[in-house]
N, C-alpha and C. Protein backbone atom coordinates (compact mmCIF):
# COMPACT_ATOMS: atom_id res chain seq x y z
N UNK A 1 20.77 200.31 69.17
CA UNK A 1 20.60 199.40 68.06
C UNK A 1 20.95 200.14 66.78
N UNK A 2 21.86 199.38 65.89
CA UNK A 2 22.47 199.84 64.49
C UNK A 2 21.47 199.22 63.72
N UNK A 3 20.92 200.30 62.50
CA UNK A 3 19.98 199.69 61.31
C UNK A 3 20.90 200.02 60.24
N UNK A 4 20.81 199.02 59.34
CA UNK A 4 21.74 199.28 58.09
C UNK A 4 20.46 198.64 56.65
N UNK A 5 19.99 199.55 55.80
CA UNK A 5 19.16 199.91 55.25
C UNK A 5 19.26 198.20 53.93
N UNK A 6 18.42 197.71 53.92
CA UNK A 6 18.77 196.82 52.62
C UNK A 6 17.53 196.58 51.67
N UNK A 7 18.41 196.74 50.67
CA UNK A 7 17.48 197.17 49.17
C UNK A 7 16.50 198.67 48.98
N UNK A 8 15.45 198.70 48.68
CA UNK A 8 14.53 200.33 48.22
C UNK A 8 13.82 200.15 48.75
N UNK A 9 13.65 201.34 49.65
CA UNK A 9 12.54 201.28 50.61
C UNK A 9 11.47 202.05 49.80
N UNK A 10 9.93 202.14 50.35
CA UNK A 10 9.07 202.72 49.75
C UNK A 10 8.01 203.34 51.12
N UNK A 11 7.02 204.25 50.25
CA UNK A 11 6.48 204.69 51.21
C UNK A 11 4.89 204.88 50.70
N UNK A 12 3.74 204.73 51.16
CA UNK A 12 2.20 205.32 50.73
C UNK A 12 1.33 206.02 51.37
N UNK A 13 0.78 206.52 50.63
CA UNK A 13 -0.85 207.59 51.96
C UNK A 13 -1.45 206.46 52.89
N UNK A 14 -1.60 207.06 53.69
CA UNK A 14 -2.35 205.81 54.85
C UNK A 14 -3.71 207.07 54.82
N UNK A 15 -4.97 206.16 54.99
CA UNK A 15 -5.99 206.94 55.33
C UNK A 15 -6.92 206.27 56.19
N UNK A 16 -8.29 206.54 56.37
CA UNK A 16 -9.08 205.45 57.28
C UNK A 16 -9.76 204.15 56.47
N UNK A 17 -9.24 204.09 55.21
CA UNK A 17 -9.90 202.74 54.38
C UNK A 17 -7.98 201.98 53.57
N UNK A 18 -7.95 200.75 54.40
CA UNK A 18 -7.15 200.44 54.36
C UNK A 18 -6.32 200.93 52.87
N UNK A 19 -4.99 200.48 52.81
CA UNK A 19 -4.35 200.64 51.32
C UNK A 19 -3.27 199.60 51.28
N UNK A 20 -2.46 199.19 50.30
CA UNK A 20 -0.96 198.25 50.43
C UNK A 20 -0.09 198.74 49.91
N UNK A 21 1.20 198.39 50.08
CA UNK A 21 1.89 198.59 48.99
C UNK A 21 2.29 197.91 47.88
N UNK A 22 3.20 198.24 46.93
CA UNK A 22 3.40 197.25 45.98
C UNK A 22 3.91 195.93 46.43
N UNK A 23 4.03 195.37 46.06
CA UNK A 23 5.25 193.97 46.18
C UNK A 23 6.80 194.20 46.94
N UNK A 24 7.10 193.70 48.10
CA UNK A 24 8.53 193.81 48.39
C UNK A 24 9.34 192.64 48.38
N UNK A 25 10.26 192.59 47.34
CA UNK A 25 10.75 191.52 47.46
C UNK A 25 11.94 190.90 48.77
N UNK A 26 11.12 189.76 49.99
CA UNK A 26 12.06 190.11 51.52
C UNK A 26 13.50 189.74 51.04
N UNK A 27 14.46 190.47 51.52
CA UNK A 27 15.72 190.28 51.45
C UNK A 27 16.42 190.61 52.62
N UNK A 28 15.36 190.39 53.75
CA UNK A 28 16.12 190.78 55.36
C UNK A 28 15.11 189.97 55.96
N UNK A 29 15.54 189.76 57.73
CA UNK A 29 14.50 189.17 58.44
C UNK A 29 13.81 190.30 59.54
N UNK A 30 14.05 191.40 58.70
CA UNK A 30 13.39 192.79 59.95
C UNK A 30 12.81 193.61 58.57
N UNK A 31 11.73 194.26 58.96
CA UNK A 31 10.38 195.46 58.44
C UNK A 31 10.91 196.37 59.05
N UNK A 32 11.65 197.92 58.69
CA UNK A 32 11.01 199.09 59.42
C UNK A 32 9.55 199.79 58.91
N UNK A 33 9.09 199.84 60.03
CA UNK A 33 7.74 200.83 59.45
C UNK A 33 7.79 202.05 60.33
N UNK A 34 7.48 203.48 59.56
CA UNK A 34 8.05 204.78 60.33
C UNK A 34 6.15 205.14 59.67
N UNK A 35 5.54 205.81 61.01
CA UNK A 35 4.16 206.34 60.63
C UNK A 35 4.15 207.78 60.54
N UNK A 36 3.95 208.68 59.79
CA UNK A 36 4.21 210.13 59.85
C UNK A 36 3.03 210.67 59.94
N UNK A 37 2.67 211.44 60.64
CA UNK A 37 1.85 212.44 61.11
C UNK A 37 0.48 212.22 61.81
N UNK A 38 0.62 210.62 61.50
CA UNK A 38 -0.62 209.94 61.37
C UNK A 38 -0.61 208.71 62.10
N UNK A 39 -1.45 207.90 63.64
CA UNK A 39 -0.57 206.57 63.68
C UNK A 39 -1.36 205.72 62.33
N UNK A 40 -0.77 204.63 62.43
CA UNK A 40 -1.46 203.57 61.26
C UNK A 40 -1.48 202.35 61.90
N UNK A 41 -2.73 201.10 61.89
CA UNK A 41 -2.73 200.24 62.09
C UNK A 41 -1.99 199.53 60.74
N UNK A 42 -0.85 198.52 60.92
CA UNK A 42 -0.58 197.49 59.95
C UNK A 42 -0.41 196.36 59.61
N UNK A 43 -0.84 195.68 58.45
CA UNK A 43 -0.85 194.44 58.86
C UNK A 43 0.42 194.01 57.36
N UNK A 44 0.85 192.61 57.58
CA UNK A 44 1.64 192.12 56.47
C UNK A 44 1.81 190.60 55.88
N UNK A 45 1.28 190.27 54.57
CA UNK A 45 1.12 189.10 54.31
C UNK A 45 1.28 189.44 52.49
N UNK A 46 0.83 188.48 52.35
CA UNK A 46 0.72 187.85 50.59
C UNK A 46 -0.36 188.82 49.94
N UNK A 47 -1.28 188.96 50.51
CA UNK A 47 -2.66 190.09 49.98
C UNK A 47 -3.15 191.08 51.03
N UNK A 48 -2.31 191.57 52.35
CA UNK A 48 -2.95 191.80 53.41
C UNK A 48 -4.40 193.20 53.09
N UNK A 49 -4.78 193.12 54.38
CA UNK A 49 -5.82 194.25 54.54
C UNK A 49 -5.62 194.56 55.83
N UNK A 50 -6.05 195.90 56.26
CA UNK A 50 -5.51 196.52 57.47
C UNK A 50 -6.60 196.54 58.41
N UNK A 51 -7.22 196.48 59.52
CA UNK A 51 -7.91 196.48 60.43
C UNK A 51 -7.70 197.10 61.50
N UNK A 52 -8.65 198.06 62.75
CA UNK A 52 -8.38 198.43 63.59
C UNK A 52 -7.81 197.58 64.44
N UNK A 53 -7.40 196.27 64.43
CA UNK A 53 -7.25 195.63 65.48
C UNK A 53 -5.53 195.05 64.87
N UNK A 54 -5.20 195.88 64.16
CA UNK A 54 -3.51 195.23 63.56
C UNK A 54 -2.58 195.97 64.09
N UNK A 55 -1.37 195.30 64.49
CA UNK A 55 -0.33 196.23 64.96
C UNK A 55 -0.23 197.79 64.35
N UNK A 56 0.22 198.31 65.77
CA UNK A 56 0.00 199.74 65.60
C UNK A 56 0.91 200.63 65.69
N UNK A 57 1.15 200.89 64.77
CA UNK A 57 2.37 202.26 65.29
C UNK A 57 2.54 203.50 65.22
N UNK A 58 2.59 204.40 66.44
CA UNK A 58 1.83 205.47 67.07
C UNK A 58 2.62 206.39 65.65
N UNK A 59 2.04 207.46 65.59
CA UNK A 59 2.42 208.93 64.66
C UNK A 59 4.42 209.19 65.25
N UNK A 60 4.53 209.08 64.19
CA UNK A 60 5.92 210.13 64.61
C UNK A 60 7.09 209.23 65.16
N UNK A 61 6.31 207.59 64.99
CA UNK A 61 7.23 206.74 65.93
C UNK A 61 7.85 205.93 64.46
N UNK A 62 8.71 204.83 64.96
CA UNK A 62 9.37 203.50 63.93
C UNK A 62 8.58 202.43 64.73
N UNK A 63 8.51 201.26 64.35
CA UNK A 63 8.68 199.81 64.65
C UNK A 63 9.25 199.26 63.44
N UNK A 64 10.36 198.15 64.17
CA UNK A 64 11.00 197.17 63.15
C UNK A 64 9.85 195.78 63.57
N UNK A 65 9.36 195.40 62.59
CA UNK A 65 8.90 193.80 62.65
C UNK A 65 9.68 192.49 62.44
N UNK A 66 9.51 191.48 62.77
CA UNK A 66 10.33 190.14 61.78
C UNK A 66 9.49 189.81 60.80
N UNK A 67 10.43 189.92 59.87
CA UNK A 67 9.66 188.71 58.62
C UNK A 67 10.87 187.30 58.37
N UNK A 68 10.24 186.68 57.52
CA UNK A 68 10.54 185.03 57.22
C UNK A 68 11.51 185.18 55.67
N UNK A 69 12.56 185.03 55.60
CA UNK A 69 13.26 185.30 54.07
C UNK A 69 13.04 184.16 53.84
N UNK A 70 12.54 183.48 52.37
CA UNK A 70 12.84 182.59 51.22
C UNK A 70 13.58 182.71 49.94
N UNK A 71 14.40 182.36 49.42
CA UNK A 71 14.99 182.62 48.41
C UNK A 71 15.50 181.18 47.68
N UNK A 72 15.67 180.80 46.35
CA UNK A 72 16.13 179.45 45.83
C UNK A 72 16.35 180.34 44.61
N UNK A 73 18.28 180.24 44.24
CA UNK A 73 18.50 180.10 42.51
C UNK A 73 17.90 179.10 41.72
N UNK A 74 17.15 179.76 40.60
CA UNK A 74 16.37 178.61 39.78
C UNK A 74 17.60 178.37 38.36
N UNK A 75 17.40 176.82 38.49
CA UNK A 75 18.03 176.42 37.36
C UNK A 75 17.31 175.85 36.06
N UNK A 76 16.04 176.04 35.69
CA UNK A 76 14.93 176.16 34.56
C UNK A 76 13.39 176.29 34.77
N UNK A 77 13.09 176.53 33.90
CA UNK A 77 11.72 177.44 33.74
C UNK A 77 11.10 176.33 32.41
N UNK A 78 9.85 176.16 33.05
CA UNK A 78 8.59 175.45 32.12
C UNK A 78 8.01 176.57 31.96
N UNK A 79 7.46 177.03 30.81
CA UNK A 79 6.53 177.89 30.37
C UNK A 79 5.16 177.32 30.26
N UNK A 80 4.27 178.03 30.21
CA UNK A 80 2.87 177.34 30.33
C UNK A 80 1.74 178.80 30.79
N UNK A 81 0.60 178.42 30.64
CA UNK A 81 -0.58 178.73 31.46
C UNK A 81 0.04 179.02 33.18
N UNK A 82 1.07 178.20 33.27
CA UNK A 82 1.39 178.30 35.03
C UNK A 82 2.93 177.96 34.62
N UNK A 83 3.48 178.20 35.27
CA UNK A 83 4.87 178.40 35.25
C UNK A 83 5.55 177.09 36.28
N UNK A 84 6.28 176.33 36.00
CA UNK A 84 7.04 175.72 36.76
C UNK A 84 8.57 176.11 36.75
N UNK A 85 8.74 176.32 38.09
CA UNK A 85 10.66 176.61 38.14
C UNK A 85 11.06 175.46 39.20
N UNK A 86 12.62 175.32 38.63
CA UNK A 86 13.38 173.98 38.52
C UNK A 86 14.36 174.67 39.32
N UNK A 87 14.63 174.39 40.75
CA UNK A 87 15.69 174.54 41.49
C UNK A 87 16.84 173.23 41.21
N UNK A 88 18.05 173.50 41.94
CA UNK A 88 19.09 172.54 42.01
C UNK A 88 18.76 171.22 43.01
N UNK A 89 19.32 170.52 42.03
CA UNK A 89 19.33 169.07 43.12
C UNK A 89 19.64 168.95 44.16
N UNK A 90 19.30 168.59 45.11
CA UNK A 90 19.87 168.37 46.15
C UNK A 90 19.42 169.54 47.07
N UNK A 91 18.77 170.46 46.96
CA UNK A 91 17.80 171.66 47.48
C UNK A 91 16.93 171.58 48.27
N UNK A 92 15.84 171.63 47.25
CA UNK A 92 14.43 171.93 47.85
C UNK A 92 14.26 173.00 47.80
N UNK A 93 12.31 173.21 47.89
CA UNK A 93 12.31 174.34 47.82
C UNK A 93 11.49 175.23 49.29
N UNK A 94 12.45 176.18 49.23
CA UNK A 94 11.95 176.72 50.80
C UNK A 94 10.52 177.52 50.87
N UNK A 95 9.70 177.26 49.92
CA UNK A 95 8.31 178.07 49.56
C UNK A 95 7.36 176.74 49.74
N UNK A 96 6.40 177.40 50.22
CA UNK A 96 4.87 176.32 50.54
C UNK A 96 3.93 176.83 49.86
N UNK A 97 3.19 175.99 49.20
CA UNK A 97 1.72 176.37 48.78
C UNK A 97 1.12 177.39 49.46
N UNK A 98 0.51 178.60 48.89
CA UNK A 98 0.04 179.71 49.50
C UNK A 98 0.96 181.12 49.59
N UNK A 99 2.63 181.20 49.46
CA UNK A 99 3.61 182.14 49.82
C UNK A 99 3.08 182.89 48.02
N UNK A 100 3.93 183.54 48.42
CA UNK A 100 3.98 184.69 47.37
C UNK A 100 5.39 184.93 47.14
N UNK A 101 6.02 185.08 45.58
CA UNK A 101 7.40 184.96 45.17
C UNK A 101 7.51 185.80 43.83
N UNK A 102 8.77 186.65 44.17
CA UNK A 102 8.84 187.17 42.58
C UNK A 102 10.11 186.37 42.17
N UNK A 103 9.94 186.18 40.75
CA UNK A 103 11.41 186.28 39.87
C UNK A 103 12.19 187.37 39.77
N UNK A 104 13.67 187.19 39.73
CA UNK A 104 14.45 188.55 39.88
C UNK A 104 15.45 187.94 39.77
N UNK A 105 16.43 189.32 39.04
CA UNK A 105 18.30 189.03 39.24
C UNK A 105 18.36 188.63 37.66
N UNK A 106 17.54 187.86 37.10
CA UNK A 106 18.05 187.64 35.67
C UNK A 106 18.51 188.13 35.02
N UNK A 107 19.18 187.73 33.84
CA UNK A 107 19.72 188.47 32.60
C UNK A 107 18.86 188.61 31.25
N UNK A 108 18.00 187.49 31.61
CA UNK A 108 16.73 186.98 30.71
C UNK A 108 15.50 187.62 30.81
N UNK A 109 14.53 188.93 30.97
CA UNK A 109 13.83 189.34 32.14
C UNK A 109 12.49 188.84 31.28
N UNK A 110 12.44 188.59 30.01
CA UNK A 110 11.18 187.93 30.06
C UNK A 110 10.57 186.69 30.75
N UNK A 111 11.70 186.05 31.64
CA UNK A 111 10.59 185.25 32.42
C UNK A 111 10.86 185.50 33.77
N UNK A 112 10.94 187.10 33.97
CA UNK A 112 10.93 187.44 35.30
C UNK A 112 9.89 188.19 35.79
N UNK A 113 8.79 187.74 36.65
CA UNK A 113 7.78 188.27 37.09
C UNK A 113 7.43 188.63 38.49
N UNK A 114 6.52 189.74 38.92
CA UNK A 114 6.29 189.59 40.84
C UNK A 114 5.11 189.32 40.95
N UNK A 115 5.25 188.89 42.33
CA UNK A 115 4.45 188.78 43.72
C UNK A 115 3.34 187.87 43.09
N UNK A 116 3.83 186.40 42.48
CA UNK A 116 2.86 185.26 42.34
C UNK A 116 2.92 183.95 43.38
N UNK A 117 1.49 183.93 43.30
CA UNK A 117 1.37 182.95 43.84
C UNK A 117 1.87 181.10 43.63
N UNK A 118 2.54 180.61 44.80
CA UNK A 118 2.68 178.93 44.55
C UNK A 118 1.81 178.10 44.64
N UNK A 119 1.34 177.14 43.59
CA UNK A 119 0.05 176.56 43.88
C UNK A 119 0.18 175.31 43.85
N UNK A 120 1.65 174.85 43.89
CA UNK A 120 1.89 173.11 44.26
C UNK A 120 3.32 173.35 44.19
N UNK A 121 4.04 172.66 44.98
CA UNK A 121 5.50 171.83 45.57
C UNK A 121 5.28 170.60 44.96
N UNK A 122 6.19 170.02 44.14
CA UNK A 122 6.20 168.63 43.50
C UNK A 122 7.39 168.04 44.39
N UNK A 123 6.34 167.17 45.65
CA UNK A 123 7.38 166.52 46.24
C UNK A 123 7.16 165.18 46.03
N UNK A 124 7.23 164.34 44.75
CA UNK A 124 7.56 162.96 44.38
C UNK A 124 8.85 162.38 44.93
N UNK A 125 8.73 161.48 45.57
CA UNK A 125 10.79 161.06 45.48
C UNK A 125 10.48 159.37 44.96
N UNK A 126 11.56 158.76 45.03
CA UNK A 126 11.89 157.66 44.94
C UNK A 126 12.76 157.74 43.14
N UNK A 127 12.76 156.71 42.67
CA UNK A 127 13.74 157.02 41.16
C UNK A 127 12.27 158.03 40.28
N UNK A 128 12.80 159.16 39.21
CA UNK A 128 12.52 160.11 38.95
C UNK A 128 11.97 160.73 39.45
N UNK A 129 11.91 161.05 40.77
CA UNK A 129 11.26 161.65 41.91
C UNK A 129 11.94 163.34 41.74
N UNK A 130 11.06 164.44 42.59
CA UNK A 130 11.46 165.36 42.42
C UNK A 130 12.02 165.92 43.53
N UNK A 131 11.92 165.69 44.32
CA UNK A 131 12.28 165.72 45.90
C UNK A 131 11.84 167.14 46.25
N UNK A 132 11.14 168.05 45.71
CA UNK A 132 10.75 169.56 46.50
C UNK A 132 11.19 170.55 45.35
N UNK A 133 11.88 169.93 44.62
CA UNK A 133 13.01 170.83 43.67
C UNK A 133 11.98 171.40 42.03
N UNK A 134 11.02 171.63 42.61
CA UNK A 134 9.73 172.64 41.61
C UNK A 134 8.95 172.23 42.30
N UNK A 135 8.22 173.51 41.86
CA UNK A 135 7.00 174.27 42.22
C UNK A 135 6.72 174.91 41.20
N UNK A 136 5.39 174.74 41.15
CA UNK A 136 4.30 175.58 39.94
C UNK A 136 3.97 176.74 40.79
N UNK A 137 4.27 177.64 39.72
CA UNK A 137 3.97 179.41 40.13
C UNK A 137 2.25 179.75 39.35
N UNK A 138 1.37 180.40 40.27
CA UNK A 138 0.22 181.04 38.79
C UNK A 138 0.93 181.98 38.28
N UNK A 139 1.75 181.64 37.30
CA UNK A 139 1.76 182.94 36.29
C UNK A 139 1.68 182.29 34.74
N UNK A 140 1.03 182.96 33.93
CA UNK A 140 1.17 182.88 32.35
C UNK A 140 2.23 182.72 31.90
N UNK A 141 3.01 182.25 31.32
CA UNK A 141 4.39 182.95 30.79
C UNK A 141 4.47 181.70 29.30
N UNK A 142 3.11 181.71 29.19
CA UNK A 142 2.73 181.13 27.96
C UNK A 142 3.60 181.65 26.46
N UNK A 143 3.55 183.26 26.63
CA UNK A 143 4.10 183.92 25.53
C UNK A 143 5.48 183.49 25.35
N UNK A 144 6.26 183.14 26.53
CA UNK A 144 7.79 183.12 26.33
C UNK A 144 8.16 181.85 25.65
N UNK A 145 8.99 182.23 24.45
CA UNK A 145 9.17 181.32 23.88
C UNK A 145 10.85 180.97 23.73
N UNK A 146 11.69 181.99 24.20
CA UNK A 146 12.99 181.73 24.60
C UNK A 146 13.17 180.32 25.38
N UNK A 147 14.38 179.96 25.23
CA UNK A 147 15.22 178.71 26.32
C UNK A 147 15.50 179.60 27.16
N UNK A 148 15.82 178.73 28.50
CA UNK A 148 15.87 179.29 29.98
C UNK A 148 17.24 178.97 30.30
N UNK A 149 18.08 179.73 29.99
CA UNK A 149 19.85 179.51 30.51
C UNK A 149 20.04 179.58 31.17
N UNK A 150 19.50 181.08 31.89
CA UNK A 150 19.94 182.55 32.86
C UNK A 150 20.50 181.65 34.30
N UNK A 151 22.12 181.79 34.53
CA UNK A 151 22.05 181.52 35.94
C UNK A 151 22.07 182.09 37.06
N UNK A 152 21.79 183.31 36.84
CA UNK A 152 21.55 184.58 37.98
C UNK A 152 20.07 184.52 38.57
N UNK A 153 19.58 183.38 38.08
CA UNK A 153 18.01 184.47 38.30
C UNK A 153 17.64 183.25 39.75
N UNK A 154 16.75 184.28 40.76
CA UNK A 154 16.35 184.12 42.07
C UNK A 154 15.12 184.10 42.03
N UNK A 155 14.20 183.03 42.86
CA UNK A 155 12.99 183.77 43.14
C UNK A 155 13.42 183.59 44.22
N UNK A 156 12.78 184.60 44.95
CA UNK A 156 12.45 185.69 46.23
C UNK A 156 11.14 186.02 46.86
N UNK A 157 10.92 185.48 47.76
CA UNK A 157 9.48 185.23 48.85
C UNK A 157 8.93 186.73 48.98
N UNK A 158 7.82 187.36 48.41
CA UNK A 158 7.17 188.48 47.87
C UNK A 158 6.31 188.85 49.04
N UNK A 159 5.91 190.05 50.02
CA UNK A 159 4.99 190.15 50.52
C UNK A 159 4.66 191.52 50.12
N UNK A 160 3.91 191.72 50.41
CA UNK A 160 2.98 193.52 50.97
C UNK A 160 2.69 193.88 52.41
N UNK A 161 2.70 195.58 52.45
CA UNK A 161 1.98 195.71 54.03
C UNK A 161 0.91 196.29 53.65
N UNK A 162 0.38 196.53 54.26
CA UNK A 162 -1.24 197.30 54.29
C UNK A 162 -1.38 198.30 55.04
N UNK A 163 -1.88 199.31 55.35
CA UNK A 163 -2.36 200.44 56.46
C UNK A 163 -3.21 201.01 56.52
N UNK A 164 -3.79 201.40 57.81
CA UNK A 164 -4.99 202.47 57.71
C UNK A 164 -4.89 203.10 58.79
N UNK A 165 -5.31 204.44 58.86
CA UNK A 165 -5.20 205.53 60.29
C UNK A 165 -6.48 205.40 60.88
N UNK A 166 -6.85 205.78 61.80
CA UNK A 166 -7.67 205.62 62.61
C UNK A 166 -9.05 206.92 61.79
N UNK A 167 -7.97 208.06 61.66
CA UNK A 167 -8.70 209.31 61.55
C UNK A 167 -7.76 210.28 60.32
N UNK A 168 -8.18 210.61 59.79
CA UNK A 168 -7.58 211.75 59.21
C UNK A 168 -6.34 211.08 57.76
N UNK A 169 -5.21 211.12 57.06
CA UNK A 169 -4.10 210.60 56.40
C UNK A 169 -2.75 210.96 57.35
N UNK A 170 -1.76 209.80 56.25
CA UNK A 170 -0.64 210.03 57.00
C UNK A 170 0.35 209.60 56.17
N UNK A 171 1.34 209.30 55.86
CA UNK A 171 2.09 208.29 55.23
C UNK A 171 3.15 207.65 56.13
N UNK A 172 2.72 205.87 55.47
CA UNK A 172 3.40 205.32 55.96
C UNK A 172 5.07 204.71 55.43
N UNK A 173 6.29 204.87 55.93
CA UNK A 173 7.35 204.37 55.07
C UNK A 173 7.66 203.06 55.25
N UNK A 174 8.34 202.58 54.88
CA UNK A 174 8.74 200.54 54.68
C UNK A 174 9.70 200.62 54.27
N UNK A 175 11.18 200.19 55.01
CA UNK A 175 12.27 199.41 54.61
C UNK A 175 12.84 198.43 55.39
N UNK A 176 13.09 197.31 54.44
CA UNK A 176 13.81 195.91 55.37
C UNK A 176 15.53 196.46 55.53
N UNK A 177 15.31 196.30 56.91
CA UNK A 177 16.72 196.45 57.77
C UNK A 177 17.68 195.18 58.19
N UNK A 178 19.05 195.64 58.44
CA UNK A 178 19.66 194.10 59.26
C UNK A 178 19.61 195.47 60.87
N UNK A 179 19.55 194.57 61.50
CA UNK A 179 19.76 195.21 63.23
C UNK A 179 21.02 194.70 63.85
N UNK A 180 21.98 195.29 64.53
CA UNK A 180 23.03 195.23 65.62
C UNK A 180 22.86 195.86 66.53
N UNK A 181 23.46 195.02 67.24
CA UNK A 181 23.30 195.52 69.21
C UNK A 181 22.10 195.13 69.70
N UNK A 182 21.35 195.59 70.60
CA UNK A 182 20.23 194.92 71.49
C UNK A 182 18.92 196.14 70.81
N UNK A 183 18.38 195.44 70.90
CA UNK A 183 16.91 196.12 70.19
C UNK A 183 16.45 196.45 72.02
């Protein structure tokens, strides 16, 4: 099996009281996780926490996981207490209440933020209907008082992993891979 490395991978102390990492924004449908010196139980979600009972991967070894990519170019931004972004017609948006999403890619970066939460899909249809095409983000972005041009900018389905060793530290590394050939 061929791994070909995509985007910045990162790495943290694993010890026996769980830890996460920052925000990764997914841009593959495979996790490598490499455990060094140390195995680590791990787990991966929107806020995870690590438990003896979470996938495990022994000291000194890799596992690749699957994850779920979301991504939608946004074509405007409501500012507010909560943020609404305005995908293209005819879309939808591939995020559900509960995911976790950063803004990214802009040229504009004040209304680019990570790893917030979606707390409604506006799926109205019929005439001025919205058909899926926004979603309210929790973020502030009250302060921004710019117009929203930018047509580069992405949000991108945000997770974290979590880890903990059984005994002793270790560090754990994280990068999303593409895979060829037979796993």
């Amino acid at each position: 099996m061929a791994l070909k490395p995509v985007g910045i991978g990162t790495s943290f102390v694993t010890t026996v009281t769980s830890a996460k990492s920052a925000a990764i924004s997914v841009q593959s449908d495979t996790i490598r996780l490499t455990a060094l010196t140390s195995g680590a139980n791990v787990a991966i979600g929107t806020e995870p926490t690590a438990d003896a009972i979470d996938f495990f991967v022994p000291a000194g070894s890799s596992e690749t996981l699957a994850l779920s990519p979301a991504s939608q170019r946004v074509v405007g931004v409501t500012t507010g207490a909560t943020t609404i972004l305005h995908f293209p017609e005819g879309t939808g948006s591939p995020f559900d209440v509960g995911d976790y999403l950063s803004l990214i890619g802009g040229t504009q970066s004040d209304f680019n933020f990570t790893h917030k939460g979606v707390i409604s899909v506006n799926t109205t249809s019929n005439v001025g209907g919205f058909f899926s095409t926004r979603i309210t983000v929790d973020h502030d972005s009250s302060a921004v008082t710019a117009t929203f041009t930018d047509k580069d900018c992405v949000a991108r389905k945000s997770i974290k992993v979590a880890a903990r060793t059984s005994s002793g530290t270790g560090v754990l590394y994280i990068h999303q891979v593409q895979t060829s050939g037979q796993a």
